[in-house]
PDB file of N, CA and C in Angstrom:
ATOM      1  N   UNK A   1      -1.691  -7.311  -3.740  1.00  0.00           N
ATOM      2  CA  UNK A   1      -0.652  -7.641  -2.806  1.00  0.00           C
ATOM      3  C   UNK A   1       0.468  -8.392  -3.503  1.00  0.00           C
ATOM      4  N   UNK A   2      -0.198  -9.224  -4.226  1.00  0.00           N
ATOM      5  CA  UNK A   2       0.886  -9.932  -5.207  1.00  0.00           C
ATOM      6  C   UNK A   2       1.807  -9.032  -5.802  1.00  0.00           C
ATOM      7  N   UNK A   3       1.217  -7.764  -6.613  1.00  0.00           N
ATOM      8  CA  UNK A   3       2.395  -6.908  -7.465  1.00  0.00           C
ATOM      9  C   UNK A   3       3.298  -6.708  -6.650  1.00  0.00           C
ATOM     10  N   UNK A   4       3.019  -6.152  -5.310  1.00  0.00           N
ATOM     11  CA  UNK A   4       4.171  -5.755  -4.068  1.00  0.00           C
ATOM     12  C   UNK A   4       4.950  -6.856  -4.142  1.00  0.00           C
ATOM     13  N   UNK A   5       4.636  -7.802  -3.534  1.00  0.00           N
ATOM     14  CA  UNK A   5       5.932  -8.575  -3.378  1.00  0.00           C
ATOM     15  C   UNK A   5       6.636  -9.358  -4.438  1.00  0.00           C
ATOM     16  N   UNK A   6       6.048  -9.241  -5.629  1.00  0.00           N
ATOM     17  CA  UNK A   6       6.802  -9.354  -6.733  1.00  0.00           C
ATOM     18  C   UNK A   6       8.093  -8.657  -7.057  1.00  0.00           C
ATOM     19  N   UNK A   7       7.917  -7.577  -6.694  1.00  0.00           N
ATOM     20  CA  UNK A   7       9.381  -6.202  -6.613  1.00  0.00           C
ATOM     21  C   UNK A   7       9.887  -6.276  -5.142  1.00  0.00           C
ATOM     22  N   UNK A   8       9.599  -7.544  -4.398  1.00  0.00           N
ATOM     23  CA  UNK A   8       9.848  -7.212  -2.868  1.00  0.00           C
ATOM     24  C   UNK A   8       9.626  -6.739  -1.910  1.00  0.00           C
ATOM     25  N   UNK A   9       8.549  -6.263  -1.838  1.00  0.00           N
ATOM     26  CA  UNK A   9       7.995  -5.763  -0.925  1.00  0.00           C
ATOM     27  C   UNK A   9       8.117  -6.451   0.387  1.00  0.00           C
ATOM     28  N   UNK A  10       8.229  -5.432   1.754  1.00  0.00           N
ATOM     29  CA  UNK A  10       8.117  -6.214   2.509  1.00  0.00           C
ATOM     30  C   UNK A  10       7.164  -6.656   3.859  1.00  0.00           C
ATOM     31  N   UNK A  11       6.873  -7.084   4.512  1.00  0.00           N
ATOM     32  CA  UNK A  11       5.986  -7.100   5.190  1.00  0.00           C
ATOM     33  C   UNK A  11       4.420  -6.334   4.649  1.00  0.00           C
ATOM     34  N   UNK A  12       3.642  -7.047   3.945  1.00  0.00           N
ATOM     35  CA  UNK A  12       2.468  -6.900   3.215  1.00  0.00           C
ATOM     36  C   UNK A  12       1.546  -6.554   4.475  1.00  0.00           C
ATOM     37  N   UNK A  13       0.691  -6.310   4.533  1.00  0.00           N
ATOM     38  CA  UNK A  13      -0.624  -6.476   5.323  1.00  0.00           C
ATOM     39  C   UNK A  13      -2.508  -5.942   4.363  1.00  0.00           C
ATOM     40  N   UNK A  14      -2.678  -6.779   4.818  1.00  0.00           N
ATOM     41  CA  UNK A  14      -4.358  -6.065   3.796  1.00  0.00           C
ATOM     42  C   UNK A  14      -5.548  -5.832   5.046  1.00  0.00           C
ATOM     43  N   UNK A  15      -5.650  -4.665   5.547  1.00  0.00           N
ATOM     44  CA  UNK A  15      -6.597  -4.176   6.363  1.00  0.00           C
ATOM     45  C   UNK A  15      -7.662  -3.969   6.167  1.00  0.00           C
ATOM     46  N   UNK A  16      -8.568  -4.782   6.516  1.00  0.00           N
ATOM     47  CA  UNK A  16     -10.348  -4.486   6.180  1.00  0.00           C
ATOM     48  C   UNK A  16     -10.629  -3.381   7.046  1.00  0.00           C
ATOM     49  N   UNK A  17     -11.113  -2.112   6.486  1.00  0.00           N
ATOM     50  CA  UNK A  17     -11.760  -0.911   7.528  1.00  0.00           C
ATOM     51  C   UNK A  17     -12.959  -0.517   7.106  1.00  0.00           C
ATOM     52  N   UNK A  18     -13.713  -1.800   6.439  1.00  0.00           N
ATOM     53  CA  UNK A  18     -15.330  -1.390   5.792  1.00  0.00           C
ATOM     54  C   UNK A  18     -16.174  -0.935   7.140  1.00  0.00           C
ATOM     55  N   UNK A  19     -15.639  -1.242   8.049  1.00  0.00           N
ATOM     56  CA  UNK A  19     -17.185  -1.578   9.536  1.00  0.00           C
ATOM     57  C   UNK A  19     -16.126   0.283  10.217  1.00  0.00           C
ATOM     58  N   UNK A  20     -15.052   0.531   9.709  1.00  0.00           N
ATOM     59  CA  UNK A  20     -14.659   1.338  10.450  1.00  0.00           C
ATOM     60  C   UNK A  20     -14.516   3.059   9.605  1.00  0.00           C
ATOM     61  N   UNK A  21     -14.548   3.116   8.544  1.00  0.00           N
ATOM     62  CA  UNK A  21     -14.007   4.138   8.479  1.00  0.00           C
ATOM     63  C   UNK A  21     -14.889   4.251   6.903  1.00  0.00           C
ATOM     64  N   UNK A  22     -15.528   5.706   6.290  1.00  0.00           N
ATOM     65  CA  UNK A  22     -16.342   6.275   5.440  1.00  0.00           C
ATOM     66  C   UNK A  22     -15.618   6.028   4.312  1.00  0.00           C
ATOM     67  N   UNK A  23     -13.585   6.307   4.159  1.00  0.00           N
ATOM     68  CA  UNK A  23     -12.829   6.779   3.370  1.00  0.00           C
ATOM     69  C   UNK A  23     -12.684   5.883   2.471  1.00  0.00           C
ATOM     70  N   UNK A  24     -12.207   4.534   2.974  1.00  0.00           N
ATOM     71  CA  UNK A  24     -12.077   2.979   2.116  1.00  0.00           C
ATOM     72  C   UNK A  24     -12.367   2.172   2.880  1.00  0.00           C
ATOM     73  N   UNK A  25     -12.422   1.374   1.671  1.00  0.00           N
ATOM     74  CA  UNK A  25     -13.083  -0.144   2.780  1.00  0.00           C
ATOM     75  C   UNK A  25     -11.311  -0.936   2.672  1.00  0.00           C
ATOM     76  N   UNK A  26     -10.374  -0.840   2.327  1.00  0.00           N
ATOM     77  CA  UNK A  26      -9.153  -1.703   2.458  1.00  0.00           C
ATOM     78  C   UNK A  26      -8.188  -0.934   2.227  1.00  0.00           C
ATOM     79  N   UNK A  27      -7.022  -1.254   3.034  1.00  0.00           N
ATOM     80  CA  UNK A  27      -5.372  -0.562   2.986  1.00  0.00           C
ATOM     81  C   UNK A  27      -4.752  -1.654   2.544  1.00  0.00           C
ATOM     82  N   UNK A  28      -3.829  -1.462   1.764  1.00  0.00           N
ATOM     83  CA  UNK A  28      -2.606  -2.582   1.895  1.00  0.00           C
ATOM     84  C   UNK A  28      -1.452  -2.049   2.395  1.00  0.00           C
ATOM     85  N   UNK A  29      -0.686  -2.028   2.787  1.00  0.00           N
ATOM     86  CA  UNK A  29       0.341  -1.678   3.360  1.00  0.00           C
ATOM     87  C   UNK A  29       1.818  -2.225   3.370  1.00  0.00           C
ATOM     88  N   UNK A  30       2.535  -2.032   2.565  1.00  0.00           N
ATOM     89  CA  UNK A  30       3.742  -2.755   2.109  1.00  0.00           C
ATOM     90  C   UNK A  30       5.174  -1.758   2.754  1.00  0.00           C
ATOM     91  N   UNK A  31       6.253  -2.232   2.668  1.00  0.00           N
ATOM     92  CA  UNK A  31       7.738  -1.261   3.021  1.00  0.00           C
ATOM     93  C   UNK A  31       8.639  -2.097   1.748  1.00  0.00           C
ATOM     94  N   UNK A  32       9.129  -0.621   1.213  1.00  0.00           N
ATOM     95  CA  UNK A  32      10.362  -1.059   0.131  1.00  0.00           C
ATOM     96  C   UNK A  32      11.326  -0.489   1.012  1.00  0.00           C
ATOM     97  N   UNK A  33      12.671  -0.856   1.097  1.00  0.00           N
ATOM     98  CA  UNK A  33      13.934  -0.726   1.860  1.00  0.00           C
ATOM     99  C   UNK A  33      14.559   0.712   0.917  1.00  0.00           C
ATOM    100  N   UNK A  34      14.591   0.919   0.059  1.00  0.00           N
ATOM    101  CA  UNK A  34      15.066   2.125  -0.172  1.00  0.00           C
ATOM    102  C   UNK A  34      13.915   2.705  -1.862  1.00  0.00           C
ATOM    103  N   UNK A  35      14.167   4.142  -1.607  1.00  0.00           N
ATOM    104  CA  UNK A  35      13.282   4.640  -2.570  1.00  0.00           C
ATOM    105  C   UNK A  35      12.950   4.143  -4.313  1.00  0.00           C
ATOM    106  N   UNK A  36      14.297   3.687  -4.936  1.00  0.00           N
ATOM    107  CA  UNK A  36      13.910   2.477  -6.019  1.00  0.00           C
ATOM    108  C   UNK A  36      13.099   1.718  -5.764  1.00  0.00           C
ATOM    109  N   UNK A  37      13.586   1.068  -4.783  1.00  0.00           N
ATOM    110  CA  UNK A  37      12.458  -0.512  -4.498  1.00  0.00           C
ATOM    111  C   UNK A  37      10.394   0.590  -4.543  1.00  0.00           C
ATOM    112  N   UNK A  38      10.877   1.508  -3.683  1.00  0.00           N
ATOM    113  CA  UNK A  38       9.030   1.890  -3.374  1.00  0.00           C
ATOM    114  C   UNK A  38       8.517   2.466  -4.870  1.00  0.00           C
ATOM    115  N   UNK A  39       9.359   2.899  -5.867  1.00  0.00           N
ATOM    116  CA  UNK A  39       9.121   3.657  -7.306  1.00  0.00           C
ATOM    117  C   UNK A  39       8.751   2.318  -7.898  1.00  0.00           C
ATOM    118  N   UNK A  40       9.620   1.189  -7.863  1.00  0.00           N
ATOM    119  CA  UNK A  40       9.295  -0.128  -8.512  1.00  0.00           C
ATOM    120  C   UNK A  40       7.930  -0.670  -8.074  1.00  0.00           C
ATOM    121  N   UNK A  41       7.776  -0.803  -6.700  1.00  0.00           N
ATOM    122  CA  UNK A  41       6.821  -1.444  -6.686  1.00  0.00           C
ATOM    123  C   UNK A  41       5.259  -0.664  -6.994  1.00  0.00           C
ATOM    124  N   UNK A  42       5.721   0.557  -6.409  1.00  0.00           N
ATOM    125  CA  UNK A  42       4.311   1.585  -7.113  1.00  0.00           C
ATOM    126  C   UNK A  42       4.145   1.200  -8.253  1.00  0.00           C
ATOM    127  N   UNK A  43       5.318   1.271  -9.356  1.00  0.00           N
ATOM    128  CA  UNK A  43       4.952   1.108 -10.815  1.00  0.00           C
ATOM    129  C   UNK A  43       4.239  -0.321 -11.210  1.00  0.00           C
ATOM    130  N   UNK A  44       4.836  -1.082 -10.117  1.00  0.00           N
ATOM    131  CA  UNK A  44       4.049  -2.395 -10.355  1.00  0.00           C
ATOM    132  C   UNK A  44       2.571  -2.728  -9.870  1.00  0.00           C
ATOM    133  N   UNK A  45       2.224  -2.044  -9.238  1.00  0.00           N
ATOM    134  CA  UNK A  45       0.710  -2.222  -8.868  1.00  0.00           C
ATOM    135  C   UNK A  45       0.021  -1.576  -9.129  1.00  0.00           C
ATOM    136  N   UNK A  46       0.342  -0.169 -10.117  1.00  0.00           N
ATOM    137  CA  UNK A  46      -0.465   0.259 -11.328  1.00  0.00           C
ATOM    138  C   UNK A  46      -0.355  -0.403 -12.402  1.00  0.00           C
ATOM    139  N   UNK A  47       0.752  -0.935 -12.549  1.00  0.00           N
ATOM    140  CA  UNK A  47       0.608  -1.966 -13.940  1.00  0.00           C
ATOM    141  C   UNK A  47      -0.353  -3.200 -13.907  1.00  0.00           C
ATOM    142  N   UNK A  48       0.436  -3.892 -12.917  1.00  0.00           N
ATOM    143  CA  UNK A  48      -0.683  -5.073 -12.948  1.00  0.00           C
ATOM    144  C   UNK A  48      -2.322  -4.671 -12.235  1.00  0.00           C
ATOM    145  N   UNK A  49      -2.618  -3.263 -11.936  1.00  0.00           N
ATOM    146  CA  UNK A  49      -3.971  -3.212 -11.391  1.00  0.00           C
ATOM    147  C   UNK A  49      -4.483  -3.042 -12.820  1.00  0.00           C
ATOM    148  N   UNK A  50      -3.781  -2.197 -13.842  1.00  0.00           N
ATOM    149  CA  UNK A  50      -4.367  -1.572 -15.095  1.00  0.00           C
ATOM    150  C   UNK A  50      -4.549  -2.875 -15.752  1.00  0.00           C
ATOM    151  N   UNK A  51      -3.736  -3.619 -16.259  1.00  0.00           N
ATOM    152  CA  UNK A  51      -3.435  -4.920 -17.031  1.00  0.00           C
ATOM    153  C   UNK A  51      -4.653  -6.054 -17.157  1.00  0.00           C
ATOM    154  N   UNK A  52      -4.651  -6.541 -15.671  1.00  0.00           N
ATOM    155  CA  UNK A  52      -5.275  -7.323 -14.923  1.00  0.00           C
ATOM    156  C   UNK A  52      -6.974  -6.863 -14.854  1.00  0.00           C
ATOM    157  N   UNK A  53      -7.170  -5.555 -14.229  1.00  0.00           N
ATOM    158  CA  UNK A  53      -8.381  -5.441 -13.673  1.00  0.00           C
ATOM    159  C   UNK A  53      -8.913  -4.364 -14.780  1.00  0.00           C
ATOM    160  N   UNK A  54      -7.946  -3.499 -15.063  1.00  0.00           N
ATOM    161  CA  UNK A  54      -8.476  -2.573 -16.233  1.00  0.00           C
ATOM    162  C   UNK A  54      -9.114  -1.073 -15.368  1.00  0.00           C
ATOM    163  N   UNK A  55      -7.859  -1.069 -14.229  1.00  0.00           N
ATOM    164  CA  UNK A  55      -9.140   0.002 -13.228  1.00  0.00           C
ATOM    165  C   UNK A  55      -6.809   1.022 -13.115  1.00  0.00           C
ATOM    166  N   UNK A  56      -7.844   2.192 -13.376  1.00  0.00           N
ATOM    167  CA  UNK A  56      -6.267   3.154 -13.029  1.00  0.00           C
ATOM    168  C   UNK A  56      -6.557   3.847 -11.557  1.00  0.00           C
ATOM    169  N   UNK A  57      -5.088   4.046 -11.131  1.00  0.00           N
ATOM    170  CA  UNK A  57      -5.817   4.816  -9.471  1.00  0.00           C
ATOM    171  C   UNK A  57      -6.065   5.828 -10.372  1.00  0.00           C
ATOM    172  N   UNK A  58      -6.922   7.088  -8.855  1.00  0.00           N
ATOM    173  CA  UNK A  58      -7.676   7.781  -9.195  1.00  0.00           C
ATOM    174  C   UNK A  58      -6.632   9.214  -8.317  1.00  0.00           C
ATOM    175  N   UNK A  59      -5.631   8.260  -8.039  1.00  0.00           N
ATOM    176  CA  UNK A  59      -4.301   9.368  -7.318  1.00  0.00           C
ATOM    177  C   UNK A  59      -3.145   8.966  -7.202  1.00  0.00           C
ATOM    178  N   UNK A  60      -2.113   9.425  -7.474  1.00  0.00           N
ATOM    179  CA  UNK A  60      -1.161   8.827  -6.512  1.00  0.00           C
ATOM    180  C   UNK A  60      -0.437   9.847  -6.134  1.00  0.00           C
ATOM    181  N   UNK A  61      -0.266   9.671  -5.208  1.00  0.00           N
ATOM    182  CA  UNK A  61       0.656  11.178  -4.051  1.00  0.00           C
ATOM    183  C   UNK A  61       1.983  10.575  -3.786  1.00  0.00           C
ATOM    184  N   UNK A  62       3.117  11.145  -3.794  1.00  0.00           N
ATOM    185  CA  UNK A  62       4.279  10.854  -2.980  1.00  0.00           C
ATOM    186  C   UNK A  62       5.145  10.433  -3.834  1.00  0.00           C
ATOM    187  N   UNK A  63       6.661  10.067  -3.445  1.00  0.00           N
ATOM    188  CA  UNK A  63       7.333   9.586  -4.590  1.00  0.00           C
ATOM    189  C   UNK A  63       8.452   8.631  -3.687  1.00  0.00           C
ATOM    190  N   UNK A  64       9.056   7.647  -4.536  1.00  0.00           N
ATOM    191  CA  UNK A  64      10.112   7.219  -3.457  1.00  0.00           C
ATOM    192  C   UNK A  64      11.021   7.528  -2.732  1.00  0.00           C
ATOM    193  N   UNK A  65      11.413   8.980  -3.646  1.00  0.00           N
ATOM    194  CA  UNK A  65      12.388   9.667  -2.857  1.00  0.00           C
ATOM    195  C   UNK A  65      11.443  10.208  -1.268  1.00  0.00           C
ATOM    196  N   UNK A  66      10.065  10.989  -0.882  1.00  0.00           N
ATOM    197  CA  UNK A  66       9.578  11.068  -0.074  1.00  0.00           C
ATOM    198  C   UNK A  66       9.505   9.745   0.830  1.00  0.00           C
ATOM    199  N   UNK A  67       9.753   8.865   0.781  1.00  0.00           N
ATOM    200  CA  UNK A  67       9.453   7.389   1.766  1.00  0.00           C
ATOM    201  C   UNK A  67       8.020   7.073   1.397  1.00  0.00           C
ATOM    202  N   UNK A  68       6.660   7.651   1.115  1.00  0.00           N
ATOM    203  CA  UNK A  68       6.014   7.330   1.136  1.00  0.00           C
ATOM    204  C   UNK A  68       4.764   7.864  -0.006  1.00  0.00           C
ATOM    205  N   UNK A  69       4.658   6.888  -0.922  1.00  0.00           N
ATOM    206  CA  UNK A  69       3.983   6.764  -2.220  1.00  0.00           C
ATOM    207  C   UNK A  69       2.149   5.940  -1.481  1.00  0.00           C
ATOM    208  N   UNK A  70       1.042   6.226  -1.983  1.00  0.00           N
ATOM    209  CA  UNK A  70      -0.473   6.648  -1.712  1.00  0.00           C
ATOM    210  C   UNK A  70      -0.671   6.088  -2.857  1.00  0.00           C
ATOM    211  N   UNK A  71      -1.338   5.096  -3.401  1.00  0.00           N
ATOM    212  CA  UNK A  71      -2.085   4.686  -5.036  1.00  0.00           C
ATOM    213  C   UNK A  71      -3.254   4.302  -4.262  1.00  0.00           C
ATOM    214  N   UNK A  72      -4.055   5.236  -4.445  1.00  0.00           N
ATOM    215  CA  UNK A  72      -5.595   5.391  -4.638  1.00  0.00           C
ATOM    216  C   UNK A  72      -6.517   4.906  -5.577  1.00  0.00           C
ATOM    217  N   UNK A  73      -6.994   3.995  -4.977  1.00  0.00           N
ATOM    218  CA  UNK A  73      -7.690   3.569  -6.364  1.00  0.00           C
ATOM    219  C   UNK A  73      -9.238   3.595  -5.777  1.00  0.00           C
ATOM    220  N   UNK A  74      -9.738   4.032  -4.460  1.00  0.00           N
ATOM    221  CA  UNK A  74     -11.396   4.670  -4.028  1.00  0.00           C
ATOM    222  C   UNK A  74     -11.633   3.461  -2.776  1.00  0.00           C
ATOM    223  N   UNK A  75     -12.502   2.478  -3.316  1.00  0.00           N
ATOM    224  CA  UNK A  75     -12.261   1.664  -1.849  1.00  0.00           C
ATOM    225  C   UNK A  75     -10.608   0.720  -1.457  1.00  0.00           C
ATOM    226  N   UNK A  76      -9.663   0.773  -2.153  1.00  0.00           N
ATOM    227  CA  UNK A  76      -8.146   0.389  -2.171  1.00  0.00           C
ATOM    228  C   UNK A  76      -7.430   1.295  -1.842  1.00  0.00           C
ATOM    229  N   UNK A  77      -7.015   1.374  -0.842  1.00  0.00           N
ATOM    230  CA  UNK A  77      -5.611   2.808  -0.706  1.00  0.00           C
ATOM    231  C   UNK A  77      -4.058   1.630  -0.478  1.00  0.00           C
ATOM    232  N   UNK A  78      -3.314   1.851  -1.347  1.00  0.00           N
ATOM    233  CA  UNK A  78      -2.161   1.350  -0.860  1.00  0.00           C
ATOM    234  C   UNK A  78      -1.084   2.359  -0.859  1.00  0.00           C
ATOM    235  N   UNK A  79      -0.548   1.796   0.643  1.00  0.00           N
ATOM    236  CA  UNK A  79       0.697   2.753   0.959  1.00  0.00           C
ATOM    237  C   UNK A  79       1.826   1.827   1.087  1.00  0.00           C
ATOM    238  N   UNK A  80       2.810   2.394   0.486  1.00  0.00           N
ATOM    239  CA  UNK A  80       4.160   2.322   0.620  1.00  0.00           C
ATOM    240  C   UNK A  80       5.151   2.635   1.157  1.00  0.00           C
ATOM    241  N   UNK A  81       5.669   2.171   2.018  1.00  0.00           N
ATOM    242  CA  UNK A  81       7.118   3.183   2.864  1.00  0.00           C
ATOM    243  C   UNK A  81       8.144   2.761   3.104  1.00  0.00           C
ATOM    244  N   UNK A  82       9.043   3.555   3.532  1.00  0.00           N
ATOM    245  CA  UNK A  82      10.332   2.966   4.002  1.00  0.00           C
ATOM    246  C   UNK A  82      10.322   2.282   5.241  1.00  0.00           C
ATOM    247  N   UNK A  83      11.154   1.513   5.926  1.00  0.00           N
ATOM    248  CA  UNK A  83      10.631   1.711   7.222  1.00  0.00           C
ATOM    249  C   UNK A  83      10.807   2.651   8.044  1.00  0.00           C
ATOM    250  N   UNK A  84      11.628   3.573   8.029  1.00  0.00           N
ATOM    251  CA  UNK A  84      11.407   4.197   8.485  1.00  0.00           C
ATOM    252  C   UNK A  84       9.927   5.431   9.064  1.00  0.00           C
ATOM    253  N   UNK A  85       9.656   5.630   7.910  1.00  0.00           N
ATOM    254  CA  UNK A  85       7.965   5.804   8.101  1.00  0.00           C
ATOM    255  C   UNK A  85       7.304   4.958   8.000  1.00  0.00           C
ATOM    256  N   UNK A  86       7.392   3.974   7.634  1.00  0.00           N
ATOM    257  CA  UNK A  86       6.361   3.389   8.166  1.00  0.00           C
ATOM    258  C   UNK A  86       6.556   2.961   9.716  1.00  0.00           C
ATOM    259  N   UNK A  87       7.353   3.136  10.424  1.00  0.00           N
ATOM    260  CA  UNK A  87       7.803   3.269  11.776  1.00  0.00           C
ATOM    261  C   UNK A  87       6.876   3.928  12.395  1.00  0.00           C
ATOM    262  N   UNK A  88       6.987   5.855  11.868  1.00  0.00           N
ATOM    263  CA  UNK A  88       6.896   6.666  12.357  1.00  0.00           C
ATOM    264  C   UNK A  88       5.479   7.023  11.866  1.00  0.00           C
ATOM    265  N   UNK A  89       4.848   6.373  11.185  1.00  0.00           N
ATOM    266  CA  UNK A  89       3.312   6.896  11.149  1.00  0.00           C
ATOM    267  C   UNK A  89       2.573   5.556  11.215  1.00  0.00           C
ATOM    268  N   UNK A  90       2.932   4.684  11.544  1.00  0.00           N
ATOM    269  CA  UNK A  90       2.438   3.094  11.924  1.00  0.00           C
ATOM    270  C   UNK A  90       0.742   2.867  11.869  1.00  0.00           C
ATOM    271  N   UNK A  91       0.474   2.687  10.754  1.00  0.00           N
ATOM    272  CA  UNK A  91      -1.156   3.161  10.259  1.00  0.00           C
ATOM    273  C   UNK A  91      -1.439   2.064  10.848  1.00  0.00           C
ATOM    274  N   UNK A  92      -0.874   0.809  11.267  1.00  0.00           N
ATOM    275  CA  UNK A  92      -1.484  -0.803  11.674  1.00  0.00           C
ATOM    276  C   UNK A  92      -1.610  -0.147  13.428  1.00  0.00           C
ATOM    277  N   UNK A  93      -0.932   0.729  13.842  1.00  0.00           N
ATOM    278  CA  UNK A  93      -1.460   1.219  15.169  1.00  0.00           C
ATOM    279  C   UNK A  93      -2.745   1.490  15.188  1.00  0.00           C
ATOM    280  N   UNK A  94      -2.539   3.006  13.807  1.00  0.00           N
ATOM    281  CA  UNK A  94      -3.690   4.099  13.899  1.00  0.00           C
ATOM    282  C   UNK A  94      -5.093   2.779  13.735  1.00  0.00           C
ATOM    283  N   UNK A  95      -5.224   2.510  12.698  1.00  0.00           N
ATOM    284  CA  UNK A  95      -6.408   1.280  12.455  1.00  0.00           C
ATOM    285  C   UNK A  95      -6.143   0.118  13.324  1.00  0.00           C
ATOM    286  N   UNK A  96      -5.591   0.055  14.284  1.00  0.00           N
ATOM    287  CA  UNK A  96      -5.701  -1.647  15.090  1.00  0.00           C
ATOM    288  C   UNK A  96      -7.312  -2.247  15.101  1.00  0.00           C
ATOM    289  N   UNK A  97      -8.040  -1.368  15.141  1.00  0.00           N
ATOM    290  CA  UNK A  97      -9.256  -2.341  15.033  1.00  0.00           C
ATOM    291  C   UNK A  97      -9.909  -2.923  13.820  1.00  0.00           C
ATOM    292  N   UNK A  98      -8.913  -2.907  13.293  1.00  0.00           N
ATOM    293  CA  UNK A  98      -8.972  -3.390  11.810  1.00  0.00           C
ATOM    294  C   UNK A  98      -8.881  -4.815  11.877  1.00  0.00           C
ATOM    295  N   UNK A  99      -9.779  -5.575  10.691  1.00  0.00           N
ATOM    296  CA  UNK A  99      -9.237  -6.909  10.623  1.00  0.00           C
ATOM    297  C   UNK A  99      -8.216  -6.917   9.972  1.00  0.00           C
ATOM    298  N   UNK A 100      -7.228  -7.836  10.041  1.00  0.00           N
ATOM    299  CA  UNK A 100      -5.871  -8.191   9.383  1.00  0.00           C
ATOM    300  C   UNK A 100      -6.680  -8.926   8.397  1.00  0.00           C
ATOM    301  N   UNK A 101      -6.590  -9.058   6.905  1.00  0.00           N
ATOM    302  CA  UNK A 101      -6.968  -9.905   6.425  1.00  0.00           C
ATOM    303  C   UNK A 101      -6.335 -11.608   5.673  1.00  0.00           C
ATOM    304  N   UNK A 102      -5.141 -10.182   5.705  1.00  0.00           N
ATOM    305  CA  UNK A 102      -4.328 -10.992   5.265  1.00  0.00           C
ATOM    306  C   UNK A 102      -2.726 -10.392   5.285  1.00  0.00           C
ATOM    307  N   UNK A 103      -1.679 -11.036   6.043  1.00  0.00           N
ATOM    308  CA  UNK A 103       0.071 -10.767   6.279  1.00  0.00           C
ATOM    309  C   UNK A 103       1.129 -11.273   5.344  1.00  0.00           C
ATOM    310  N   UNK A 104       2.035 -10.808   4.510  1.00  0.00           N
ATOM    311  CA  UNK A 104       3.342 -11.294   3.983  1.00  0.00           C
ATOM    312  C   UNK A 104       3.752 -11.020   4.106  1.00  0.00           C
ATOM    313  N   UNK A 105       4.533 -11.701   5.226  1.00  0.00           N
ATOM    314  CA  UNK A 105       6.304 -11.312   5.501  1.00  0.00           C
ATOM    315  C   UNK A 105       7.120 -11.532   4.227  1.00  0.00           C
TER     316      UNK A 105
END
């Protein structure tokens, strides 16, 4: 969560979905304001995940120009968006029964 808002990220959230869902046990969920900012911060939370933990995702889908970049790393999915999608596919809806674990505005 830290790499995100290092490049600005905005409004962070870290969703526990271990009790809910087979796919991952955590989302993070960040918005960059325009497609640089979401390329930056992707690049930054493969860097500091590689650096730091020594673990590479195992995907990443999307690009900034799409609004919305996916770094997969198996029980970690972090998504990135504009707000605009993240508006329009509002995953903190889809999972509400999620614990919040943790918010940065």
């Amino acid at each position: 969560m830290a790499a995100a808002a290092d490049k600005k990220g905005d409004n962070i959230v870290l969703l526990d979905l271990r009790n809910l869902s087979p796919v991952a046990d955590y989302f993070v969920i960040a918005t960059g304001n325009v497609d640089r900012q979401l390329e930056a911060i992707a690049d930054n939370v493969v860097e500091v995940l590689k650096r730091s933990q020594r673990v590479s995702p195992r995907r990443v889908e999307g690009t900034g120009q799409s609004g919305w970049v996916l770094i997969d790393y198996g029980d970690v999915v972090v998504h990135l968006f504009t707000p605009t999608l993240r508006a329009f596919y509002s995953l903190e809806s889809l999972w509400s029964a999620a614990t919040v674990l943790l918010r940065m505005q």
